[in-house]
C-alpha atoms as a PDB file:
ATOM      1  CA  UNK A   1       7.968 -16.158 -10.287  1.00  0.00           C
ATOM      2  CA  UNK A   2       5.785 -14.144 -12.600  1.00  0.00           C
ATOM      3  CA  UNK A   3       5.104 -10.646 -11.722  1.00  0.00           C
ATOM      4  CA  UNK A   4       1.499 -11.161 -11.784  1.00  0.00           C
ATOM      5  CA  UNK A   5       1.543 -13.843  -8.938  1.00  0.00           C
ATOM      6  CA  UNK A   6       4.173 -12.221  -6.799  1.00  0.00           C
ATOM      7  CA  UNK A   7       1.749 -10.892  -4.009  1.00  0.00           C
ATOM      8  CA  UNK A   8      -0.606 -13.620  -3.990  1.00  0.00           C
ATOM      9  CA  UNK A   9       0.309 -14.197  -0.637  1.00  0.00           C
ATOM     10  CA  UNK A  10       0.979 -11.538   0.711  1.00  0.00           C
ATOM     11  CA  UNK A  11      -2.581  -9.514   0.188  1.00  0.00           C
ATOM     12  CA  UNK A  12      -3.677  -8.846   4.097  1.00  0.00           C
ATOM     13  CA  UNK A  13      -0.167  -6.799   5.169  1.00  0.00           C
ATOM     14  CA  UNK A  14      -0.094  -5.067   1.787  1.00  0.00           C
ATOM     15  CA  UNK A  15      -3.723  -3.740   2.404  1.00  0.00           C
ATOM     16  CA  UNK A  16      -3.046  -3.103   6.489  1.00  0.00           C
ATOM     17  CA  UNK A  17       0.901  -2.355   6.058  1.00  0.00           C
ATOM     18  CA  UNK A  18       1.482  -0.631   2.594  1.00  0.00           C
ATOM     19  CA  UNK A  19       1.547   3.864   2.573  1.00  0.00           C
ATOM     20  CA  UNK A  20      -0.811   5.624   0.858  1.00  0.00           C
ATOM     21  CA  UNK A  21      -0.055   8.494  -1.064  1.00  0.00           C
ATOM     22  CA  UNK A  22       0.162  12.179  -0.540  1.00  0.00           C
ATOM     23  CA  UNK A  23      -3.124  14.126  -0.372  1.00  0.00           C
ATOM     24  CA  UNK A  24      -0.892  16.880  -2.259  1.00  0.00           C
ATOM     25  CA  UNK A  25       0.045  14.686  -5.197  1.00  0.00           C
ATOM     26  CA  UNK A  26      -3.568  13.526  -5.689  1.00  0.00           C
ATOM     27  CA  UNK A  27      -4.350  16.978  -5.424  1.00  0.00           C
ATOM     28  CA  UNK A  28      -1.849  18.384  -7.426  1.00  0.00           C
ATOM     29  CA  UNK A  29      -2.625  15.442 -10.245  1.00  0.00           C
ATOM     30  CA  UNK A  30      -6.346  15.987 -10.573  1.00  0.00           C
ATOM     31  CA  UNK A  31      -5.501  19.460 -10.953  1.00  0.00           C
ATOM     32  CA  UNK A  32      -3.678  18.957 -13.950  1.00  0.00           C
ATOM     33  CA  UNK A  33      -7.203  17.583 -15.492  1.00  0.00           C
ATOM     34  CA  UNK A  34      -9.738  20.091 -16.566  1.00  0.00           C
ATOM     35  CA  UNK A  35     -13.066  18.948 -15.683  1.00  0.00           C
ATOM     36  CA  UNK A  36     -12.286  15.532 -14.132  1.00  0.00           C
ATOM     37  CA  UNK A  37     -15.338  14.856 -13.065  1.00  0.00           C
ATOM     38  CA  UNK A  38     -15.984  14.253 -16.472  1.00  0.00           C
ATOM     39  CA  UNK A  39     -12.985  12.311 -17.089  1.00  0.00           C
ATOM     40  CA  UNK A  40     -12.217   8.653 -17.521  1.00  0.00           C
ATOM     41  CA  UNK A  41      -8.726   6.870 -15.476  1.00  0.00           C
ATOM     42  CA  UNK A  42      -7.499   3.892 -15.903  1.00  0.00           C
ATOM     43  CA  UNK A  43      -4.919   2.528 -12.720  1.00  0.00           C
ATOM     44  CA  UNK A  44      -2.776  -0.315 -14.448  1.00  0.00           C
ATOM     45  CA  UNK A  45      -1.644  -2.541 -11.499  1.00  0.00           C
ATOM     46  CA  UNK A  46      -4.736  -1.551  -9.144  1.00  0.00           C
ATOM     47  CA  UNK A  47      -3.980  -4.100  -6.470  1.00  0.00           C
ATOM     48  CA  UNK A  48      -5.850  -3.351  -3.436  1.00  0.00           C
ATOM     49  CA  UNK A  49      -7.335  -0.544  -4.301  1.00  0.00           C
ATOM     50  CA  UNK A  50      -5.003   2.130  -2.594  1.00  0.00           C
ATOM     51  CA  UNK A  51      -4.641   4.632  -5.290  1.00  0.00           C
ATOM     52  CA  UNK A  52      -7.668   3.782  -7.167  1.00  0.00           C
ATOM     53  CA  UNK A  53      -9.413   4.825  -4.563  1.00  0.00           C
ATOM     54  CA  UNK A  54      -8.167   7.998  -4.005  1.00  0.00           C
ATOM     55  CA  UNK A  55      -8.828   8.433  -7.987  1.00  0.00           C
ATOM     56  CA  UNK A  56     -12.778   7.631  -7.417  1.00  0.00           C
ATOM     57  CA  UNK A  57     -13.306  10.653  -5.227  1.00  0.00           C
ATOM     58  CA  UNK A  58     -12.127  12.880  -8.257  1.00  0.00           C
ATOM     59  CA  UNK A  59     -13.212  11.255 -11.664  1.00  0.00           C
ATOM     60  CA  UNK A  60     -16.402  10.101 -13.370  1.00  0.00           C
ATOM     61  CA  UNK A  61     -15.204   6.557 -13.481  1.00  0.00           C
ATOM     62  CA  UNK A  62     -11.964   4.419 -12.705  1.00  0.00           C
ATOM     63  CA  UNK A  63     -11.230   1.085 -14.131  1.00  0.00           C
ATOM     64  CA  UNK A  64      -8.930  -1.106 -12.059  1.00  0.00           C
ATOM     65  CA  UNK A  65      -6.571  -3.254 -13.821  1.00  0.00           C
ATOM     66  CA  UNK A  66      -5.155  -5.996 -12.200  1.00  0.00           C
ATOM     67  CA  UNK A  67      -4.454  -9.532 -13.191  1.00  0.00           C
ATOM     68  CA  UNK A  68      -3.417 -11.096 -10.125  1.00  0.00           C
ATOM     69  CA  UNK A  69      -6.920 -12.559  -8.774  1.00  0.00           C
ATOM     70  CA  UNK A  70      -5.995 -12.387  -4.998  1.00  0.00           C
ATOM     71  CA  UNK A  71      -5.348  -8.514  -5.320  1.00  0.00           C
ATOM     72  CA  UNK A  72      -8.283  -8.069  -7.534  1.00  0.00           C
ATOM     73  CA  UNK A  73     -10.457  -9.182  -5.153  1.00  0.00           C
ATOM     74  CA  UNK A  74      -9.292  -7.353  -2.393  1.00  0.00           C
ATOM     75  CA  UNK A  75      -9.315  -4.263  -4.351  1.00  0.00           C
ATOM     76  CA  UNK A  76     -12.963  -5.181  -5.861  1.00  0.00           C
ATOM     77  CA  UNK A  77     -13.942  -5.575  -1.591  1.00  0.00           C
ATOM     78  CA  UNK A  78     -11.920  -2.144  -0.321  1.00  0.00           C
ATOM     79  CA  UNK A  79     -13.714  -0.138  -3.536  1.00  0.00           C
ATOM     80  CA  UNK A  80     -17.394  -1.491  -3.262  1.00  0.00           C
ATOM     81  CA  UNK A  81     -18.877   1.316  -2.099  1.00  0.00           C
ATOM     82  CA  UNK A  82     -17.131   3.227  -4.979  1.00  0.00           C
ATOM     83  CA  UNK A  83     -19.692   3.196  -7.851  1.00  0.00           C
ATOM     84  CA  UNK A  84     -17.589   4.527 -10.495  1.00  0.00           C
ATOM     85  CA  UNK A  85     -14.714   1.912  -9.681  1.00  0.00           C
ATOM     86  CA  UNK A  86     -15.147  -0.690 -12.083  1.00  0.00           C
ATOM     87  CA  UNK A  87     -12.703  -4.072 -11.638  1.00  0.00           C
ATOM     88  CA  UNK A  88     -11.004  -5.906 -14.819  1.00  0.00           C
ATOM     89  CA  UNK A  89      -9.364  -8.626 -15.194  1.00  0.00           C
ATOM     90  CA  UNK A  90      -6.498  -7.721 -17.501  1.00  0.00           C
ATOM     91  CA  UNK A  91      -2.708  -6.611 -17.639  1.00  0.00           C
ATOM     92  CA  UNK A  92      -0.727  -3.418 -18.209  1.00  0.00           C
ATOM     93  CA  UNK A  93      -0.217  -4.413 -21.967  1.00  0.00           C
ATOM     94  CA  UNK A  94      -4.035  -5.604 -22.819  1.00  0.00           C
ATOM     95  CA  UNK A  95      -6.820  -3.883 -21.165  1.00  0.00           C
ATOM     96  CA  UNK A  96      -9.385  -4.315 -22.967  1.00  0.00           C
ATOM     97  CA  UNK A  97     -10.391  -0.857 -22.615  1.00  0.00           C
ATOM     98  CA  UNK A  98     -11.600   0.672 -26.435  1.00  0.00           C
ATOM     99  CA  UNK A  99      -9.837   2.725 -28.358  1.00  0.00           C
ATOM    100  CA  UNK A 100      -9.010   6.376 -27.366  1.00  0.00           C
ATOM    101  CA  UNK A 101     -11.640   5.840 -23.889  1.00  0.00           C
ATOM    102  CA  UNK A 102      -9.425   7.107 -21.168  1.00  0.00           C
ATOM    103  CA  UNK A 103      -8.308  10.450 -20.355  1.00  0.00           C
ATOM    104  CA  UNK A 104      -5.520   9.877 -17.555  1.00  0.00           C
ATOM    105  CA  UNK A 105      -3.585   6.484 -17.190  1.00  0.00           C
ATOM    106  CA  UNK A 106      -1.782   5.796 -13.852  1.00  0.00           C
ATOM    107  CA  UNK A 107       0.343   2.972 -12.425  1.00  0.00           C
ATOM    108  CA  UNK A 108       1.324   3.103  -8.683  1.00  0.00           C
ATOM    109  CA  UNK A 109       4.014   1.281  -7.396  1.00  0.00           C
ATOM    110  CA  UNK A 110       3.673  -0.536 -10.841  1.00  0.00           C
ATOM    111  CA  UNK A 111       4.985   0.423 -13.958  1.00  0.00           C
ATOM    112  CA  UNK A 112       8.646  -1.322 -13.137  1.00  0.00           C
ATOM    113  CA  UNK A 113       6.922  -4.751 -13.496  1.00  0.00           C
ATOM    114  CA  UNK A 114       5.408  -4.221 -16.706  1.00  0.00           C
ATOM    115  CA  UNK A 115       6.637  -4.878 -19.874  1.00  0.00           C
ATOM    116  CA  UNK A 116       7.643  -1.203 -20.651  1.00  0.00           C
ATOM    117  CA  UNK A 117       6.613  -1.048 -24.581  1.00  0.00           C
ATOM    118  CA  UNK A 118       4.025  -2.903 -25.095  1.00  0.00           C
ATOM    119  CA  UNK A 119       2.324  -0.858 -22.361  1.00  0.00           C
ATOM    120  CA  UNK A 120       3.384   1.961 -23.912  1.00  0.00           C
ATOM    121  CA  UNK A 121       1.442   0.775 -26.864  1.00  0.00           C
ATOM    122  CA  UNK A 122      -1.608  -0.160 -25.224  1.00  0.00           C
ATOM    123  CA  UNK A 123      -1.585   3.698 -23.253  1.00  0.00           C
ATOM    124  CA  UNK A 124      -1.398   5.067 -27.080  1.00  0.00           C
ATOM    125  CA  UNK A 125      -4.103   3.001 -28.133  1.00  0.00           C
ATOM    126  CA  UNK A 126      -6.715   3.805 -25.044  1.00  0.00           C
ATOM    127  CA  UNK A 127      -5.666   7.267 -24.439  1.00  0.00           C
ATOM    128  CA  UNK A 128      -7.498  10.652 -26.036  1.00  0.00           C
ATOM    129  CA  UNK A 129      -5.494  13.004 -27.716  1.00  0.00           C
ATOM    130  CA  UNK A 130      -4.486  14.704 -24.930  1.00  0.00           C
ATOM    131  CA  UNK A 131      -4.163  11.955 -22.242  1.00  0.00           C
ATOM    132  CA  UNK A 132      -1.691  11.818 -19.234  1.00  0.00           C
ATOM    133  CA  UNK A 133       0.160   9.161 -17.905  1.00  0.00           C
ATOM    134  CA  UNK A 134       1.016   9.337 -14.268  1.00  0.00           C
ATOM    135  CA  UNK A 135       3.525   6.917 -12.893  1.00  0.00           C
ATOM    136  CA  UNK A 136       4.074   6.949  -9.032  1.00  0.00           C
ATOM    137  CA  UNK A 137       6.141   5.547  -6.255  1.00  0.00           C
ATOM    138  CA  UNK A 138       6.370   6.010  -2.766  1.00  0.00           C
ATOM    139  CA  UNK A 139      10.421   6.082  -2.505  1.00  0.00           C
ATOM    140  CA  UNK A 140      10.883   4.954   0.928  1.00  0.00           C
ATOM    141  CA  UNK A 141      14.179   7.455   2.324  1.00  0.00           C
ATOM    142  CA  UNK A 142      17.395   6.085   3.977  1.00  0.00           C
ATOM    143  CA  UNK A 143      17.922   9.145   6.119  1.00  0.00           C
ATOM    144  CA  UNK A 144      17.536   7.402   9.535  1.00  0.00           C
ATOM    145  CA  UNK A 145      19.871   5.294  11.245  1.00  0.00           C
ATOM    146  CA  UNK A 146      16.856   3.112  11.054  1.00  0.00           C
ATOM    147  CA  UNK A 147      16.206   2.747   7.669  1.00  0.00           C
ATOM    148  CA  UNK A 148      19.797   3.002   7.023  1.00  0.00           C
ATOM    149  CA  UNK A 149      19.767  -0.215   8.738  1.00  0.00           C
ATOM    150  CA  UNK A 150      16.698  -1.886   7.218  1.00  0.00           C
ATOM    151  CA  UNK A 151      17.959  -1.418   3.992  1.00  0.00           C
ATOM    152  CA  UNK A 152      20.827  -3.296   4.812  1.00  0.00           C
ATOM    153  CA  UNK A 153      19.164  -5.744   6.124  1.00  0.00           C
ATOM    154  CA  UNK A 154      17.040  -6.130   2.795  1.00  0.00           C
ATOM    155  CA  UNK A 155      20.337  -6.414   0.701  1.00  0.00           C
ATOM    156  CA  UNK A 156      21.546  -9.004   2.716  1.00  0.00           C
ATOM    157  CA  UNK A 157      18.702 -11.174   3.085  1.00  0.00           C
ATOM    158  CA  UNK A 158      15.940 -10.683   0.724  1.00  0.00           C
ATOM    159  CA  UNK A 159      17.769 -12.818  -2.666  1.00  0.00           C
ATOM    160  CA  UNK A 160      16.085 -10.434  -5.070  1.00  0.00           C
ATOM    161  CA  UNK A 161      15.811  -7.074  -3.555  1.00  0.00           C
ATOM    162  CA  UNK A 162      17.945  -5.276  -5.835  1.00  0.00           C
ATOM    163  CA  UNK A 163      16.496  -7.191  -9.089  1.00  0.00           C
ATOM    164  CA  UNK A 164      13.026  -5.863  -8.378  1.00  0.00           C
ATOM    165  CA  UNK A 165      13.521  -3.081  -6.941  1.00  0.00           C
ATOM    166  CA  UNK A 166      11.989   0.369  -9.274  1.00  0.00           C
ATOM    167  CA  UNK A 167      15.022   2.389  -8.511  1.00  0.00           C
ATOM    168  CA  UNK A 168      16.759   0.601 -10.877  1.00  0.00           C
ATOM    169  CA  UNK A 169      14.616   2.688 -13.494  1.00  0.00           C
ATOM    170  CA  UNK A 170      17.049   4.814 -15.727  1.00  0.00           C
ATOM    171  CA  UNK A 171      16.332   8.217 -17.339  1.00  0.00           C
ATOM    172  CA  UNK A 172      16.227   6.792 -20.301  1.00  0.00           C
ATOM    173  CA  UNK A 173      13.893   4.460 -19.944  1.00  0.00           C
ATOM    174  CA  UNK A 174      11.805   7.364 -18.642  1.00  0.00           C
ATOM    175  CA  UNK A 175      12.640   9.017 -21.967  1.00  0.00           C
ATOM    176  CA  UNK A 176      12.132   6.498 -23.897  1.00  0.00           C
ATOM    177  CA  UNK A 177       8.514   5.553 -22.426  1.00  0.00           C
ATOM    178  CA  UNK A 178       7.290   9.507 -22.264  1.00  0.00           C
ATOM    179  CA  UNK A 179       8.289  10.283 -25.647  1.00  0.00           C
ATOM    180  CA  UNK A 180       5.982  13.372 -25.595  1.00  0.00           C
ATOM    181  CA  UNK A 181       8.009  14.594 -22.564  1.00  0.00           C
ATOM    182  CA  UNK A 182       7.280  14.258 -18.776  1.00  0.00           C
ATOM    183  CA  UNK A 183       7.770  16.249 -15.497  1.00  0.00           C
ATOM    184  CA  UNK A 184       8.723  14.587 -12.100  1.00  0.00           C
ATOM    185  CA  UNK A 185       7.004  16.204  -8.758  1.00  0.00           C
ATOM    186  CA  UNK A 186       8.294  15.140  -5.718  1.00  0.00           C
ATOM    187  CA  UNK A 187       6.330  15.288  -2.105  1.00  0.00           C
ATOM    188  CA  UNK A 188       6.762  13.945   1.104  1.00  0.00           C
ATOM    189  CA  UNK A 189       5.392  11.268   2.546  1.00  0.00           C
ATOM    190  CA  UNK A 190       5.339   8.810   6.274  1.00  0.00           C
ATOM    191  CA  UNK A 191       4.203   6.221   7.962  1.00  0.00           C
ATOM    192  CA  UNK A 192       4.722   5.579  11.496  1.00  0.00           C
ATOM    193  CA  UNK A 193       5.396   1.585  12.816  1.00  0.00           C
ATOM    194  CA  UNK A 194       5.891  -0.413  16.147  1.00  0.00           C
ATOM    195  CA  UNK A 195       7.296  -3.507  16.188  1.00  0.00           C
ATOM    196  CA  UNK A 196       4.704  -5.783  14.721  1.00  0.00           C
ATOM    197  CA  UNK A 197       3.675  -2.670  12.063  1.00  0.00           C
ATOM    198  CA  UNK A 198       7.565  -3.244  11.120  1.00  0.00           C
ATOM    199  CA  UNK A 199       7.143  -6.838  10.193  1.00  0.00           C
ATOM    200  CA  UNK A 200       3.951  -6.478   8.533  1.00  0.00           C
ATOM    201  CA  UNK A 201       5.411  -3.657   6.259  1.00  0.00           C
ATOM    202  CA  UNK A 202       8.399  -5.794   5.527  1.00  0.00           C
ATOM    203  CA  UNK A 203       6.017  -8.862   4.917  1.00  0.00           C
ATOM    204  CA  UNK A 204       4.287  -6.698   2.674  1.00  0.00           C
ATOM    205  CA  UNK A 205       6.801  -6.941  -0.750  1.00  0.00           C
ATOM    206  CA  UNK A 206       7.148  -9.188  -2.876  1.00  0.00           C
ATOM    207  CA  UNK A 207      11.082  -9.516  -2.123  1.00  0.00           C
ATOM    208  CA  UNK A 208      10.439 -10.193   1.859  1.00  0.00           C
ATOM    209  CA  UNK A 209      11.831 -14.044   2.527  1.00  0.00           C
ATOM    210  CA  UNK A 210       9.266 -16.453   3.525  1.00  0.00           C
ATOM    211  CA  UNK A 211       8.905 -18.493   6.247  1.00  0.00           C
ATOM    212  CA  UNK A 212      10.601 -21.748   6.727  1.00  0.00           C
ATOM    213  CA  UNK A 213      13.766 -20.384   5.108  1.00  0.00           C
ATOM    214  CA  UNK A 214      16.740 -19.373   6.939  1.00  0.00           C
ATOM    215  CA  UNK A 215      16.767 -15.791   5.421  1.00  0.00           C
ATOM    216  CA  UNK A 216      13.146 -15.398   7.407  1.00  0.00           C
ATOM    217  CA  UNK A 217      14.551 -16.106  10.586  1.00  0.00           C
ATOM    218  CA  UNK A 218      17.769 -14.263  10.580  1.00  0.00           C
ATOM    219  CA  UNK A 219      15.986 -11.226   9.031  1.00  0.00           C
ATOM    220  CA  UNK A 220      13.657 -11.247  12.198  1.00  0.00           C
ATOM    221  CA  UNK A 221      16.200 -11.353  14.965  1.00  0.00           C
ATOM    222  CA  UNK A 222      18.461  -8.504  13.315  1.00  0.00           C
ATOM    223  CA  UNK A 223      15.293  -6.410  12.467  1.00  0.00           C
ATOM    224  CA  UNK A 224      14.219  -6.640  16.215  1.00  0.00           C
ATOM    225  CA  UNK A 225      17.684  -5.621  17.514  1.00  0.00           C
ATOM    226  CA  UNK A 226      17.667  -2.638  15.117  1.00  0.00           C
ATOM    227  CA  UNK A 227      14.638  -1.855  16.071  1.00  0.00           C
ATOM    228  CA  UNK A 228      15.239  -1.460  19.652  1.00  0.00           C
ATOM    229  CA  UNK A 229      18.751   0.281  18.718  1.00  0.00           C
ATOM    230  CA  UNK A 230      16.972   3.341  16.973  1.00  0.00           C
ATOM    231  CA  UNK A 231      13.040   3.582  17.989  1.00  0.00           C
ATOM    232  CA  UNK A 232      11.398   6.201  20.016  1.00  0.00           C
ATOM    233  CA  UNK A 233       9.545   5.280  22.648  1.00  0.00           C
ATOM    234  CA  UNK A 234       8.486   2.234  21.247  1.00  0.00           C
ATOM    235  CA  UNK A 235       8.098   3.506  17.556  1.00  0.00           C
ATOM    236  CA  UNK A 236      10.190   4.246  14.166  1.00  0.00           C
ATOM    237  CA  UNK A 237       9.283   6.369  10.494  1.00  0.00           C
ATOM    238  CA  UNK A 238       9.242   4.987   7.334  1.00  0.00           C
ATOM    239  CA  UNK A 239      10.157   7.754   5.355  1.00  0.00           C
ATOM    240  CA  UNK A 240       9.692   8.202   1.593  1.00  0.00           C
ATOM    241  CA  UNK A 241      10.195  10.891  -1.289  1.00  0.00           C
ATOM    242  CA  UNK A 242       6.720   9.884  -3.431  1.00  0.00           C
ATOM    243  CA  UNK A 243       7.454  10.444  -7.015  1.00  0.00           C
ATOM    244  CA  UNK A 244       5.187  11.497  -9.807  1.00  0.00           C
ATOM    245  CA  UNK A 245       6.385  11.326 -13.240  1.00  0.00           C
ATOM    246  CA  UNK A 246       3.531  12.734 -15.390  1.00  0.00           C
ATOM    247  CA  UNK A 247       3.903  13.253 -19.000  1.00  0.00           C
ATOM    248  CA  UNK A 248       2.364  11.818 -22.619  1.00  0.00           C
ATOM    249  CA  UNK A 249       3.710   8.705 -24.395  1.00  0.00           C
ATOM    250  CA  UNK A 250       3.280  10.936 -27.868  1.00  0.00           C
END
C-alpha cells in the first residue's frame, strides 16, 4: 500500500485516539523563531490537523500539506476556524510552495514515510536562508508492564509493524538529511485510555490488522486480557518520549 493511502480508513480514531504534542515543545519551538508572528510554516504530512493547529496559534500563516484526500479533509474541517491555515493538496517532495517562502518546515509523525532526499530538496528550495526544519514524534515508552505487553502484541500480530515503524530511523540518516546540523529535545508526553480508548488508539495506525482477518481477532482477545492484567481502576497510560529534531538541511 502506498504511504499516501495508508490511513484512508482509519481517519475518525486517528482524530479522537491519536496524542497531541507537548505544550513545552510547541513552546520551546516557536521560541526558536524570532518574530513568528511574522513567519511562514509549512507542516508536510498535516493529516488531521493535530500539529498544524497548534502551529496556527503562533505564526502568520500555515500551509498544510497532505496528499491523502480523506486526511485532508478532516484536517481542512478540524482547522476552519483557523484563518491562517491554508490546505494543499501536495506531497512532502512537491509542494508547490515558491521558492525561498517558508521560514520553518515541520513534519509530525511524518518524515519516516517520505522519500528522505527529494524532500530534502524540496525544504532547500522553499526555505529562507535561515529556515528550520522540525521533525517530531511522539515515541510511545515501553516502561509499563502494559505497554511492555502491547508492544508485543504489535510484533506478533500487526505483519508490518516493524517495517513502518520511525524507530527504525538511523543517525545517519539524521545526518545525512540535516546536513547543516540538528539538535534533538526530548519532553514528556501521556495519554490516558479505558478499554474502548485502547482499541481506538490501536485502530488508529496504519499497521493495526483489519477486520475480517484472523490477526484482528486474536489481537482483541489478548489486548483485553492484558488490559485487565495491568489497568488501574479501569484505566492504563500510554506513555511516550516526544522527540524534536530541529536543525537546517544546509
Amino acid at each position: 500500500m502506498k504511504p499516501t493511502e495508508r490511513f484512508s480508513d482509519r481517519v475518525a480514531n486517528y482524530i479522537k485516539y491519536r496524542p497531541g504534542y507537548p505544550v513545552e515543545m510547541v513552546a520551546f519551538l516557536v521560541s526558536q523563531m524570532s518574530s513568528p508572528c511574522d513567519k511562514t510554516c509549512a507542516d508536510f504530512g498535516s493529516g488531521t490537523g493535530i500539529f498544524a493547529n497548534s502551529l496556527a496559534e503562533h505564526f502568520k500563516a500555515v500551509y498544510g500539506i497532505e496528499p491523502n484526500p480523506e486526511m485532508r479533509s478532516a484536517g481542512e474541517q478540524n482547522l476552519q476556524h483557523r484563518a491562517n491555515f491554508f490546505s494543499l493538496n501536495a506531497t512532502a517532495e512537491h509542494s508547490g510552495l515558491a521558492p525561498g517562502s517558508v521560514d520553518l518546515i515541520t513534519a509530525a509523525q511524518a518524515f519516516h514515510w517520505f522519500d528522505q532526499d527529494a524532500f530534502q530538496n524540496e525544504c532547500r528550495r522553499i526555505l529562507t536562508g535561515d529556515g528550520w526544519v522540525a521533525l517530531i514524534w511522539n515515541n510511545r515508552l515501553t516502561n509499563t508492564a502494559f505497554l511492555k505487553r502491547y508492544a508485543q502484541l504489535l510484533s506478533r500480530y500487526a505483519t508490518d509493524y516493524h517495517e513502518v515503524n520511525h524507530q527504525n530511523l538511523t543517525a545517519d540518516q539524521f545526518n545525512r538529511f540535516f546536513q547543516g546540523g540538528y539538535r534533538l529535545h526530548t519532553f514528556n508526553n501521556v495519554q490516558r485510555f479505558d478499554f474502548a480508548g485502547v482499541l481506538g488508539r490501536l485502530d488508529s495506525s496504519s499497521y493495526s490488522p483489519k477486520p475480517g482477518t484472523p490477526e484482528f481477532n486474536s489481537l482483541r482477545e489478548e489486548l483485553s486480557h492484558a488490559f485487565q492484567d495491568f489497568c488501574e481502576n479501569g484505566w492504563v497510560s500510554f506513555n511516550y518520549e516526544t522527540q524534536l529534531y530541529l536543525g537546517r538541511v544546509g
